[in-house]
Each structure stands twice: as structure tokens, then as C-alpha cells.
C-alpha atoms as a PDB file:
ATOM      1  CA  UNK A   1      95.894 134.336 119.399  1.00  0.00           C
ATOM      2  CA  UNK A   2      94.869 130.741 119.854  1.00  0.00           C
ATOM      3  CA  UNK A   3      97.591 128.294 120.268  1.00  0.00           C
ATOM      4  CA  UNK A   4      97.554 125.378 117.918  1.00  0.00           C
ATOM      5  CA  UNK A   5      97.240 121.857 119.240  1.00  0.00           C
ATOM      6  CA  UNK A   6     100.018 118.820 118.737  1.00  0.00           C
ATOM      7  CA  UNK A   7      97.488 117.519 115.682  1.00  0.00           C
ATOM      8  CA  UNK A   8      97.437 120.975 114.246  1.00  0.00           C
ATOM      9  CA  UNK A   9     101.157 121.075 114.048  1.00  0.00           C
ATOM     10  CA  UNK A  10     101.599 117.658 112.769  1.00  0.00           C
ATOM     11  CA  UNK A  11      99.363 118.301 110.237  1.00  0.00           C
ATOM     12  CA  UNK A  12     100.927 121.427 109.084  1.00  0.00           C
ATOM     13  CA  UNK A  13     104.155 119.625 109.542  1.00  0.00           C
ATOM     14  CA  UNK A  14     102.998 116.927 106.830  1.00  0.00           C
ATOM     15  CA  UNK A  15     101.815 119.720 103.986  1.00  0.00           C
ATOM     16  CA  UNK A  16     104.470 121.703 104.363  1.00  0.00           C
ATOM     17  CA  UNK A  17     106.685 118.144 103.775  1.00  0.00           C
ATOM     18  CA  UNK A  18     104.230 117.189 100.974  1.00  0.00           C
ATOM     19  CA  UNK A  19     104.749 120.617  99.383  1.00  0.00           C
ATOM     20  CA  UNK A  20     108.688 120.899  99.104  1.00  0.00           C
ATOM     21  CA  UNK A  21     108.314 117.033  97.954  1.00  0.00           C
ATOM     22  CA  UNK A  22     105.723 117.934  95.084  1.00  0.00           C
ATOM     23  CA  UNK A  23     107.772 120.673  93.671  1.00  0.00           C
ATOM     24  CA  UNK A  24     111.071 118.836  94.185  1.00  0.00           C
ATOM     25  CA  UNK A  25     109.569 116.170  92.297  1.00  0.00           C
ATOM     26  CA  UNK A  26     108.074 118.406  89.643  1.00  0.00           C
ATOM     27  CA  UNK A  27     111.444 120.324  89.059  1.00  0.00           C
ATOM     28  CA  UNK A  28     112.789 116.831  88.760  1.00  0.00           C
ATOM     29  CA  UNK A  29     110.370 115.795  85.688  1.00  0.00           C
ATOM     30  CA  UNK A  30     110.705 118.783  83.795  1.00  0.00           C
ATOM     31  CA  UNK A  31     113.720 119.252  83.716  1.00  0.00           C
ATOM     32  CA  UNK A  32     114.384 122.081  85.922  1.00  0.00           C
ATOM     33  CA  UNK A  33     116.933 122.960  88.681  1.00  0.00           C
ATOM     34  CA  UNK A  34     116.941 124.713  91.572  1.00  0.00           C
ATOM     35  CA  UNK A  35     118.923 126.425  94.137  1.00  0.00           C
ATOM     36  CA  UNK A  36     119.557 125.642  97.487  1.00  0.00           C
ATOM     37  CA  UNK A  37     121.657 127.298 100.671  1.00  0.00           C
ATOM     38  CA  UNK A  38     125.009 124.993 101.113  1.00  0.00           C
ATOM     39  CA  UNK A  39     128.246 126.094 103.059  1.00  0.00           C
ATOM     40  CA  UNK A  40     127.321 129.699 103.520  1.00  0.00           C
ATOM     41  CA  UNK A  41     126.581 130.094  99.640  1.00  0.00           C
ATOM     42  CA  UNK A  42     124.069 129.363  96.735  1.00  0.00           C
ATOM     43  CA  UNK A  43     124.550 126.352  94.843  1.00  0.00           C
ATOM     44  CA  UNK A  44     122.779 125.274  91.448  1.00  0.00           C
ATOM     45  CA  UNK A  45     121.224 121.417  91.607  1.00  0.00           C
ATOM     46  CA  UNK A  46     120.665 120.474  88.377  1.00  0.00           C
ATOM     47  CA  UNK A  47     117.750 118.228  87.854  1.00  0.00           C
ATOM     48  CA  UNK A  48     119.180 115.067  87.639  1.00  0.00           C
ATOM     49  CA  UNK A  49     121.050 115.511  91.069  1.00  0.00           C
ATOM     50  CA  UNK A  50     117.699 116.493  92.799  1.00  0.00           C
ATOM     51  CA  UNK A  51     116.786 113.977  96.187  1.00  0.00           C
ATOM     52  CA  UNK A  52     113.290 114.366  97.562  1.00  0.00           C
ATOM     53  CA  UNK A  53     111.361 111.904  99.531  1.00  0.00           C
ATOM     54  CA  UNK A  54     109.293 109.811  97.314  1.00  0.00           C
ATOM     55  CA  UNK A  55     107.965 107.754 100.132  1.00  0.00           C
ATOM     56  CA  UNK A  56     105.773 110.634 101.484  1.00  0.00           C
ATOM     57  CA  UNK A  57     104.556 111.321  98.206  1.00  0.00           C
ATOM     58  CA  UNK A  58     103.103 107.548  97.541  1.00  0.00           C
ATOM     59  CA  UNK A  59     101.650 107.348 100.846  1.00  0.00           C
ATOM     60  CA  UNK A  60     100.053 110.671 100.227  1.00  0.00           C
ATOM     61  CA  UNK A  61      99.227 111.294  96.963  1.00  0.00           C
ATOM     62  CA  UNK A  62      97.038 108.614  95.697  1.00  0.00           C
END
């Protein structure tokens, strides 16, 4: 298997980033929560309490 190169990585790095942002962001809008892994347990966010990095998505999405 070929081994991926630092700009590979990065870049997969980024969309992977990009990704969780979108949906965070998207579950934000419509109203939807979600679950995350906290203290050895599921926990419920509801939408209003949802944090995602809205930087990355205005330099990105354009």
C-alpha cells in the first residue's frame, strides 16, 4: 500500500473537519440534536446547545 504524503493527510485532515462542521451546522438549522460520547456515557445536545467551528466553514465554503 502506498503511504500518503504530509499534503495528503492535511487535506484529508481539512474534509474530514469540513464534514463534522457541515452537519453540525445543519443539525443546528433544523432543528435537530445529536448525540455525542461524554464521561463514559451518551449524552443528548439539543440543537440550540450545539458548538461547531464556523470559521472553517466561511473560509471554506464560499
Amino acid at each position: 500500500m502506498k503511504k500518503l504524503g504530509k499534503s495528503h493527510l492535511k487535506e484529508i485532515h481539512l474534509g474530514v473537519q469540513l464534514a463534522i462542521a457541515r452537519t453540525l451546522a445543519q443539525h443546528k438549522k433544523t432543528g435537530r440534536s445529536i448525540a455525542i460520547w461524554k464521561d463514559d456515557r451518551v449524552v443528548h445536545v439539543p440543537p440550540e446547545e450545539i458548538q461547531y467551528d464556523e470559521e472553517i466553514l466561511k473560509k471554506h465554503d464560499k
